[in-house]
N, C-alpha and C. Protein backbone atom coordinates (compact mmCIF):
# COMPACT_ATOMS: atom_id res chain seq x y z
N UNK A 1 0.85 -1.18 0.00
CA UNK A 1 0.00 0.00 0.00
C UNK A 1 0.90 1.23 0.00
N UNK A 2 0.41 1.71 -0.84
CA UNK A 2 0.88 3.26 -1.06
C UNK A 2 0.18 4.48 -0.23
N UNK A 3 1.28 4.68 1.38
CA UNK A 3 0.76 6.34 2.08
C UNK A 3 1.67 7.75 1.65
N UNK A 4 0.54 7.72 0.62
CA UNK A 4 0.59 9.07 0.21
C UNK A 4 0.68 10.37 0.71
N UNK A 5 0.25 10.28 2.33
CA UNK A 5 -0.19 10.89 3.18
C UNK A 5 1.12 11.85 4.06
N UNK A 6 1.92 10.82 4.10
CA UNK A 6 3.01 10.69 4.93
C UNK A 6 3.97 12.06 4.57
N UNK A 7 4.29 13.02 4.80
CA UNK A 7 5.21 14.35 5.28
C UNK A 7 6.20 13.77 6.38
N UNK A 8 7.01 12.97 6.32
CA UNK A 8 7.79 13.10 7.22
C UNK A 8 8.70 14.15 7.04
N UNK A 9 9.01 14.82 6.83
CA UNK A 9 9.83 16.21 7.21
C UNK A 9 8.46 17.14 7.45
N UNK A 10 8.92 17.62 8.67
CA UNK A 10 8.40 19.09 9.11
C UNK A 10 8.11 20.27 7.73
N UNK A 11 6.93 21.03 7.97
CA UNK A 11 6.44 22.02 6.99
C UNK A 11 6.42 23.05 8.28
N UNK A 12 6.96 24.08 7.48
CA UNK A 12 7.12 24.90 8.57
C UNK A 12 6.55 26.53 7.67
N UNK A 13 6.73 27.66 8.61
CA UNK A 13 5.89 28.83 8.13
C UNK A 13 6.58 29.90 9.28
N UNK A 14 6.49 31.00 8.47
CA UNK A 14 7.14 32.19 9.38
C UNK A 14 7.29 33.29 8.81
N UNK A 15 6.72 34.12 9.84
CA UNK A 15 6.12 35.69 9.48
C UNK A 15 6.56 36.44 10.77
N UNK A 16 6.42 37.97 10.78
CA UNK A 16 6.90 38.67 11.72
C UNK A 16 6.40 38.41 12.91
N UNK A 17 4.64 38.29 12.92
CA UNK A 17 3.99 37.66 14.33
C UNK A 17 3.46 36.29 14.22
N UNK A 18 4.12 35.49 13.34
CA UNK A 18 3.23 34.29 13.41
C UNK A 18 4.29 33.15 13.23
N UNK A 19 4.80 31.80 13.77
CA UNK A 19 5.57 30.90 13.42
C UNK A 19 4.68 29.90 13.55
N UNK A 20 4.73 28.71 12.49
CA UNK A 20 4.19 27.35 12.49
C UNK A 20 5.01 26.38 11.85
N UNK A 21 5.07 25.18 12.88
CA UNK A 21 5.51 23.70 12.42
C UNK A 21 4.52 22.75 12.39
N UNK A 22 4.56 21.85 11.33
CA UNK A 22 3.39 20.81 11.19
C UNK A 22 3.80 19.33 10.57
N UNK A 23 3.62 18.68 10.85
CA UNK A 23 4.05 17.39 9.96
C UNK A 23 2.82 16.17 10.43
N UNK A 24 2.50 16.04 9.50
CA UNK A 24 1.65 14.70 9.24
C UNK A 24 2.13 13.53 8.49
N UNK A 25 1.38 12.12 9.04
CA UNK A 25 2.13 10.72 8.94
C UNK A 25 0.49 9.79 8.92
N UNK A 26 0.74 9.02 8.06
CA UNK A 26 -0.67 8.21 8.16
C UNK A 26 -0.04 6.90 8.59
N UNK A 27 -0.96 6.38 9.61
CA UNK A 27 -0.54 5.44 10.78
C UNK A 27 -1.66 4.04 11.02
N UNK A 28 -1.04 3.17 10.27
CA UNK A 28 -1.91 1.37 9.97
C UNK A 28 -2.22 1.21 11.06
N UNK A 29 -3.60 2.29 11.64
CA UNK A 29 -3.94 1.78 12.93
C UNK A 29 -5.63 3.07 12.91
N UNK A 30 -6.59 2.42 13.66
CA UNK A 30 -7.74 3.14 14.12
C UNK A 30 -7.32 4.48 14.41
N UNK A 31 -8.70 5.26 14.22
CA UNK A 31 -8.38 6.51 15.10
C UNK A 31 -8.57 6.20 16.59
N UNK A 32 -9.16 4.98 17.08
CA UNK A 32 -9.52 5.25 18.49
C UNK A 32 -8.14 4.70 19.11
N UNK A 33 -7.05 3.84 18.68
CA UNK A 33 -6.52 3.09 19.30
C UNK A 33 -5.07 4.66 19.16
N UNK A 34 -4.77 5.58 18.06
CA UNK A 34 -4.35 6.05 18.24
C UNK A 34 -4.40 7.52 19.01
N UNK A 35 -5.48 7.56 19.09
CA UNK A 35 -6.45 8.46 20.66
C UNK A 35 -6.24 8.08 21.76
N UNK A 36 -6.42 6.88 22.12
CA UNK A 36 -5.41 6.15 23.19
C UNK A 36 -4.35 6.88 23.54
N UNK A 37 -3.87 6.57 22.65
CA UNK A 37 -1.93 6.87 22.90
C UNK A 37 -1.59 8.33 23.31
N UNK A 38 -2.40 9.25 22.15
CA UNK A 38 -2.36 10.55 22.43
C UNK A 38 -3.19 11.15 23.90
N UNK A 39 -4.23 10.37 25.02
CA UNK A 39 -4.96 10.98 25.82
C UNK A 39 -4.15 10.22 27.08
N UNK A 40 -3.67 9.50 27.09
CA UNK A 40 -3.02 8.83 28.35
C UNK A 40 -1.65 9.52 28.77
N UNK A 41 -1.58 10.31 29.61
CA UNK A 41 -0.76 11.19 30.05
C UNK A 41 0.46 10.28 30.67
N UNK A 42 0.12 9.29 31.78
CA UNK A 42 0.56 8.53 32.13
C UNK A 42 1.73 7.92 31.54
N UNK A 43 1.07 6.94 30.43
CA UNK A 43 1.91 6.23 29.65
C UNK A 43 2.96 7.18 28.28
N UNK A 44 2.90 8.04 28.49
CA UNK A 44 3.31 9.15 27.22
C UNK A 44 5.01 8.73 27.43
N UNK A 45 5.32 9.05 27.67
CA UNK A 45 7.16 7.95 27.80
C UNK A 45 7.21 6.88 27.72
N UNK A 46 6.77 6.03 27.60
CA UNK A 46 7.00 4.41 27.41
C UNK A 46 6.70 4.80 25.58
N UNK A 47 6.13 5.36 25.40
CA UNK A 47 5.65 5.33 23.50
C UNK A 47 6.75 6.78 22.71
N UNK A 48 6.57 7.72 23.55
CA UNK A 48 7.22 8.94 23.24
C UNK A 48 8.83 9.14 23.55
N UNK A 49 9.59 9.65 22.62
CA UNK A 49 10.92 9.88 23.16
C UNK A 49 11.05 11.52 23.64
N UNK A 50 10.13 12.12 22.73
CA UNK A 50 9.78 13.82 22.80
C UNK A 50 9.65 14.27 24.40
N UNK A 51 8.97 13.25 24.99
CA UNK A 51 8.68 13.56 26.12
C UNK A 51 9.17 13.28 27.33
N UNK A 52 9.36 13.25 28.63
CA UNK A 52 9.96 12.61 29.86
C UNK A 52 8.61 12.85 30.83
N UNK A 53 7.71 13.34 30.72
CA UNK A 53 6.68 13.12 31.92
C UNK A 53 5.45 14.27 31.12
N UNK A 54 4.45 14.01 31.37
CA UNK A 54 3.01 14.40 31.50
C UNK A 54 2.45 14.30 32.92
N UNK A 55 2.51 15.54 33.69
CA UNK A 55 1.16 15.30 34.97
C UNK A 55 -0.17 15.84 34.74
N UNK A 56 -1.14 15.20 34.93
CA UNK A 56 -2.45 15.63 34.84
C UNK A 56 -2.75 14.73 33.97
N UNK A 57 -4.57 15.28 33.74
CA UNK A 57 -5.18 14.28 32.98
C UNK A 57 -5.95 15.34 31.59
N UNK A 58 -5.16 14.40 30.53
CA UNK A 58 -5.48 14.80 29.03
C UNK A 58 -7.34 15.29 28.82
N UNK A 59 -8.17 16.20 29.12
CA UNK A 59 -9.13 16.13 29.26
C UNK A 59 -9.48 17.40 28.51
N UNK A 60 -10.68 18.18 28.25
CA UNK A 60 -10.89 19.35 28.16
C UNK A 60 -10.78 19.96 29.18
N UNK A 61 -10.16 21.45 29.30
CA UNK A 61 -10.22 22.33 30.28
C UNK A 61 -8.87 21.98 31.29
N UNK A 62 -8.24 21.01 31.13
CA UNK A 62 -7.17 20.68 32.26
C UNK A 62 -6.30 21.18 31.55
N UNK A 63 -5.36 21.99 33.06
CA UNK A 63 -3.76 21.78 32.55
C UNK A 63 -2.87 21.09 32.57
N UNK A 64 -1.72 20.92 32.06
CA UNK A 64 -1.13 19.69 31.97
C UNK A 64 0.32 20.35 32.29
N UNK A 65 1.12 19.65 33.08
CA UNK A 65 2.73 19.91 33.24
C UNK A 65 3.50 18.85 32.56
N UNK A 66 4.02 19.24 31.43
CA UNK A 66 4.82 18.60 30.74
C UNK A 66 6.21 18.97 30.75
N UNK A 67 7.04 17.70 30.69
CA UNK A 67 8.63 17.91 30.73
C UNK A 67 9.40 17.37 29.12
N UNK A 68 9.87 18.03 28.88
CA UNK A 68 10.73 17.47 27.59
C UNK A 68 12.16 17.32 27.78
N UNK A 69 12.84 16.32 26.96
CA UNK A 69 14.34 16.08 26.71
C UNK A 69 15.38 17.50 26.44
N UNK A 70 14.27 18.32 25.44
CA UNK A 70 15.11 19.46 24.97
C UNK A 70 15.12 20.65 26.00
N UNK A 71 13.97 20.93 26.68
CA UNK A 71 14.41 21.57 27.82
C UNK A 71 13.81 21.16 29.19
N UNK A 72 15.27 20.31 29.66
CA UNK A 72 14.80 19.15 30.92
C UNK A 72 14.29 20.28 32.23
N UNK A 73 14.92 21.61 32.10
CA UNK A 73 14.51 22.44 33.79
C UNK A 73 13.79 23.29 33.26
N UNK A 74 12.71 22.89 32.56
CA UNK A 74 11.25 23.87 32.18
C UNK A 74 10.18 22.74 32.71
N UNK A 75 9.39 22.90 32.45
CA UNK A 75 7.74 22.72 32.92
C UNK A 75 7.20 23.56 32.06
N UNK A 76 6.44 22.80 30.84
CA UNK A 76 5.26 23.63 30.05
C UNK A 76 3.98 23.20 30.60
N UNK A 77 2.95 23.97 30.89
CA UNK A 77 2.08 24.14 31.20
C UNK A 77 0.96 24.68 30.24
N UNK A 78 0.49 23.55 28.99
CA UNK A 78 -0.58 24.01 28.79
C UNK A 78 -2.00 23.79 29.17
N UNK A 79 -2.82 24.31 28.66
CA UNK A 79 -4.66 23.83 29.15
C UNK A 79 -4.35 23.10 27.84
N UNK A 80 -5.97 22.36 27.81
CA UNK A 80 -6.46 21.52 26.94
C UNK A 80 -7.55 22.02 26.41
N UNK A 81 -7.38 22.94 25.53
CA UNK A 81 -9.29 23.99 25.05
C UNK A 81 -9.87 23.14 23.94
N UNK A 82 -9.66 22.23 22.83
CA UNK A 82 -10.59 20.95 22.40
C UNK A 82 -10.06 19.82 22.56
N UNK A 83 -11.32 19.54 22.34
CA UNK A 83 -10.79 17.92 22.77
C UNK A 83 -12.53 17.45 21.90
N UNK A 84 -12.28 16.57 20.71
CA UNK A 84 -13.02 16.08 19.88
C UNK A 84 -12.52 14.64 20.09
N UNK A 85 -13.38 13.30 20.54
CA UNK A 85 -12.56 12.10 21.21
C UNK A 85 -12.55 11.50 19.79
N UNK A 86 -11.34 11.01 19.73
CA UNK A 86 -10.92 10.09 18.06
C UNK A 86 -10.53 11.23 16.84
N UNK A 87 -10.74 12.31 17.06
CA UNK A 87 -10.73 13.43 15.91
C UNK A 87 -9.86 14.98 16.10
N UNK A 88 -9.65 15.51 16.96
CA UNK A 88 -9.30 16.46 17.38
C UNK A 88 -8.68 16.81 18.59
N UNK A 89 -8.05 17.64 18.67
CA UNK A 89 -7.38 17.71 20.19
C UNK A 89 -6.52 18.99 20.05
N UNK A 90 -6.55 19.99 21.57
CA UNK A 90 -5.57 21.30 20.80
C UNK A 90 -5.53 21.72 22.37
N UNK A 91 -3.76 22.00 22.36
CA UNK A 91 -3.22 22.39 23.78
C UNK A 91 -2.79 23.94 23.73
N UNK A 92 -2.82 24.91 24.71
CA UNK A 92 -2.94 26.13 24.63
C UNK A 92 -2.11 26.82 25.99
N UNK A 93 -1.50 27.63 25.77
CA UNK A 93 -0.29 27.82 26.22
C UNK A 93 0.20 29.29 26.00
N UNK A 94 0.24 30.41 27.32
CA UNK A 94 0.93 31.96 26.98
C UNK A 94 -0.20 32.92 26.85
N UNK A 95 0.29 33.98 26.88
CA UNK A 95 -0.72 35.17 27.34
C UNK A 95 -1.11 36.05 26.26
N UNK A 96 -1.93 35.78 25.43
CA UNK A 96 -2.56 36.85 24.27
C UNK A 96 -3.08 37.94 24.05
N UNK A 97 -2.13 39.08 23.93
CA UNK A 97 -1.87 39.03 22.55
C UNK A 97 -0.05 39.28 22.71
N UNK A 98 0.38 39.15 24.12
CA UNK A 98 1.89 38.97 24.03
C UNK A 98 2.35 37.86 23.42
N UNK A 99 2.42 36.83 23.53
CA UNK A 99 2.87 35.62 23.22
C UNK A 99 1.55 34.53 23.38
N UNK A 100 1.33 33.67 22.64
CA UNK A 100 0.87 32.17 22.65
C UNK A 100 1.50 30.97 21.51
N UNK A 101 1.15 29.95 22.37
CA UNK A 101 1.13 28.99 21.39
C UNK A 101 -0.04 27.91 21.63
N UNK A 102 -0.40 27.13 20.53
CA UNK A 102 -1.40 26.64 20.47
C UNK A 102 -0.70 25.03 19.61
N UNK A 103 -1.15 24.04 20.35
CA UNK A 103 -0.55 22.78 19.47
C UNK A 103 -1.91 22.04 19.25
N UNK A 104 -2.35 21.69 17.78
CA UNK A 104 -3.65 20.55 17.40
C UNK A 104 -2.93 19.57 16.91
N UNK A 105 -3.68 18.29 17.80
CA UNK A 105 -3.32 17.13 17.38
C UNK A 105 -4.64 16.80 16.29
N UNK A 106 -4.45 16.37 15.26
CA UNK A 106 -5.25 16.40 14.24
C UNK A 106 -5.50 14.26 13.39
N UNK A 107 -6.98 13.42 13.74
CA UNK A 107 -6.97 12.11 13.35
C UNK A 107 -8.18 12.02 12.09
N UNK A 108 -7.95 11.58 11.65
CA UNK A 108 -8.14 11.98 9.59
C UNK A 108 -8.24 10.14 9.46
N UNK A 109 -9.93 9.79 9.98
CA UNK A 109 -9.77 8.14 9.61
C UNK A 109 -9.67 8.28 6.95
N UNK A 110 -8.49 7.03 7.31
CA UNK A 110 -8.76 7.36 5.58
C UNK A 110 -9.43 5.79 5.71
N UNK A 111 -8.84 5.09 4.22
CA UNK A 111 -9.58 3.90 3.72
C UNK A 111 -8.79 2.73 4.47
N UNK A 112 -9.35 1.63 4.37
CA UNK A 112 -8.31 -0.06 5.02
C UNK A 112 -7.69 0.45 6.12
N UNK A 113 -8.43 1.20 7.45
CA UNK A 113 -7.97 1.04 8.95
C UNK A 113 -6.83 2.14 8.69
N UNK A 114 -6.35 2.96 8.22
CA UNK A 114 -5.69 4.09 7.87
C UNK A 114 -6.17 5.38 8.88
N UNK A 115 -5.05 5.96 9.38
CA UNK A 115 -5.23 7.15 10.13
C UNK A 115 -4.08 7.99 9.88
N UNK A 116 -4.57 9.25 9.58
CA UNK A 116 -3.80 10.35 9.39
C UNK A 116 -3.77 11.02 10.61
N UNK A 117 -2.46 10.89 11.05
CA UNK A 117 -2.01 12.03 12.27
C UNK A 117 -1.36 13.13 12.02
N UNK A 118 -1.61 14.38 11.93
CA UNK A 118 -1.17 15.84 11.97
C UNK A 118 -1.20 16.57 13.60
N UNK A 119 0.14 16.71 13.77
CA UNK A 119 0.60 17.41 14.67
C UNK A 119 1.20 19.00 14.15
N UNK A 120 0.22 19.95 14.76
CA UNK A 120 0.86 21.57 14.67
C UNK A 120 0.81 22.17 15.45
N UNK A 121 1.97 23.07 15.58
CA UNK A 121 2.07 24.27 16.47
C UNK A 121 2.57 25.42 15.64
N UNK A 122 1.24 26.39 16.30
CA UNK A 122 1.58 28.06 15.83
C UNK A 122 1.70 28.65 16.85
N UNK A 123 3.04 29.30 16.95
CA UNK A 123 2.69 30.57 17.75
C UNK A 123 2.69 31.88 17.18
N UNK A 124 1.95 32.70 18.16
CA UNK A 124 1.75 33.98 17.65
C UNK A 124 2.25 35.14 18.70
N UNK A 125 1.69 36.42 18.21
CA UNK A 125 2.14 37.39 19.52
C UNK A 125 2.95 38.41 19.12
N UNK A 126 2.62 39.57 19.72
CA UNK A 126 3.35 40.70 19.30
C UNK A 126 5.21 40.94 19.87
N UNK A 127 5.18 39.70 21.02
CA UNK A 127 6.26 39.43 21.18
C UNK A 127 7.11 37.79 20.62
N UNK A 128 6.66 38.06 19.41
CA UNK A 128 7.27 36.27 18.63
C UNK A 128 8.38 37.33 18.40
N UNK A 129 8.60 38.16 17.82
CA UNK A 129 9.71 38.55 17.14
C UNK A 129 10.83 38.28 17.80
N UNK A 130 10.67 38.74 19.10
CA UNK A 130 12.05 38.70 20.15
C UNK A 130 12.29 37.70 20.87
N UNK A 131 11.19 36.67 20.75
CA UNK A 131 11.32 35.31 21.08
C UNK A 131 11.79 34.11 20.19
N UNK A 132 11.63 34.58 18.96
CA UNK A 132 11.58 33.24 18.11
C UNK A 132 13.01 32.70 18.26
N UNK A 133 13.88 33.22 18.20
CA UNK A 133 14.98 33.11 18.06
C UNK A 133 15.76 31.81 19.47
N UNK A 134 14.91 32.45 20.51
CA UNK A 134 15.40 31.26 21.37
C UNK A 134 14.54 30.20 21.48
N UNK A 135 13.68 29.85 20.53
CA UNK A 135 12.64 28.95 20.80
C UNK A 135 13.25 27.72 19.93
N UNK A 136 13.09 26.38 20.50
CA UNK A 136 13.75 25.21 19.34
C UNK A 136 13.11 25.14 18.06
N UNK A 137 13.86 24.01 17.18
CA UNK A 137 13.32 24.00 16.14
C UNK A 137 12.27 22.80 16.73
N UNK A 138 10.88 23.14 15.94
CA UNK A 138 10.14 21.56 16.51
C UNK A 138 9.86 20.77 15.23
N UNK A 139 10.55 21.03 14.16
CA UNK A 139 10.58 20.18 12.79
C UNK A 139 10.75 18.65 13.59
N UNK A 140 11.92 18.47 13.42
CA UNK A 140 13.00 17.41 14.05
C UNK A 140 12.38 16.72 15.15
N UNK A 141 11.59 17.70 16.34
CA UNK A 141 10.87 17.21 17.29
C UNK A 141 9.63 16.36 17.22
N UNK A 142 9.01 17.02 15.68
CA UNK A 142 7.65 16.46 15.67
C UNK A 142 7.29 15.74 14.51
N UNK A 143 8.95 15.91 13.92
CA UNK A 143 9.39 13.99 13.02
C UNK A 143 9.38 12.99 13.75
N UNK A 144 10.20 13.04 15.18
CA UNK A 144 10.32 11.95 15.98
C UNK A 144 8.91 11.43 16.57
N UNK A 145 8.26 12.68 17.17
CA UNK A 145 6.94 12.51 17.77
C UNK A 145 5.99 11.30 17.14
N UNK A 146 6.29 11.90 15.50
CA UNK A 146 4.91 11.63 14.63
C UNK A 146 5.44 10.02 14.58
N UNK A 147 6.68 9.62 14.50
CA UNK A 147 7.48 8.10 13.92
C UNK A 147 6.63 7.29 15.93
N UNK A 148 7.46 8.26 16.65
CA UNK A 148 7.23 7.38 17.74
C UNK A 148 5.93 6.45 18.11
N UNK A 149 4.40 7.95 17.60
CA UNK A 149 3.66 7.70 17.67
C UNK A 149 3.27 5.88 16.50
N UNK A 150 3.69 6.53 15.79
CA UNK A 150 3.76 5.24 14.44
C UNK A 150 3.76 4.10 14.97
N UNK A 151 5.15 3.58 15.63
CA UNK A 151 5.87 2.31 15.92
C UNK A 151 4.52 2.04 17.09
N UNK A 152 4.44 3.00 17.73
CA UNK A 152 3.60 2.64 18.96
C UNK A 152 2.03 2.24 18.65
N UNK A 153 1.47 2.87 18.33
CA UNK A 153 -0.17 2.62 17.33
C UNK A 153 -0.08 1.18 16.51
N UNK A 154 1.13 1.15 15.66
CA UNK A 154 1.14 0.25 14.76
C UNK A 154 1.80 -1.15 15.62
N UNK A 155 1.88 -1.33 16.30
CA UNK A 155 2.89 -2.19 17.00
C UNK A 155 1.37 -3.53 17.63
N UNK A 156 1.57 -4.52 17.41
CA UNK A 156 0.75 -5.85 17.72
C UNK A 156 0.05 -5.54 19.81
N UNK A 157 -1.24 -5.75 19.72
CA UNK A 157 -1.24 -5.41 21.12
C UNK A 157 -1.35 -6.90 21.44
């Protein structure tokens, strides 16, 4: 089978107040089983390398303290403002109209048990300009993300 779908390199975008990374991967697995993976805070390191801990619970309206590899003595703290179960999902993060960012996890059922996963983050803000510069690249980050997710969804339960 031919996934056509698949962007593994990062698409990226950038303007004076606006930066976005996105990469989508279609993944030989349900949308519900890969909803799973993405709502269990818990288990998010045993599947993820992107990550080292999730506290809280993946829900609408919750915040979540997340730790990453790339910056181990931060704590991001976003809310959870949708949450569509099997279809949608979007984490929210920073003070508008200084700075935000906003990440949608995006599940796209296609044909023969096929799921399209799109992961993006935009940020915006009248202070991106003076920020962008120290912010990582999340190309690279959300190649690995999107593969990790892959092996993990696609993997025999």
């Amino acid at each position: 089978m031919n996934l056509t779908r698949n962007t593994h390199q990062a698409h990226k975008t950038n303007s004076a107040f606006r930066m976005s990374c996105s990469v989508s991967r279609d993944i030989r697995a349900t949308p519900e089983k890969v909803w799973s993976l993405l709502t269990n805070a818990a288990r998010f390191p045993e599947w993820n390398t992107t990550v080292t801990r999730i506290g809280g619970t993946i829900a609408l309206g919750e915040r979540l303290a997340i730790q990453v590899p790339v910056a181990p003595k931060r704590t991001f703290k976003p809310r959870v403002v949708a949450f569509t179960p099997n279809r949608e999902m979007q984490w929210s993060d920073g003070v508008m109209p200084m700075f935000g960012g906003v990440r949608t996890f995006t599940l796209t059922p296609q044909d023969e048990g096929i799921t399209t996963f799109t992961i993006t983050e935009v940020f915006t803000g009248v202070m991106l300009p003076m920020i962008k510069g120290s912010l990582p690249d999340f190309g690279p980050v959300f190649e690995t993300y999107a593969a990790d997710l892959t092996r993990a969804a696609e993997a025999k339960s």
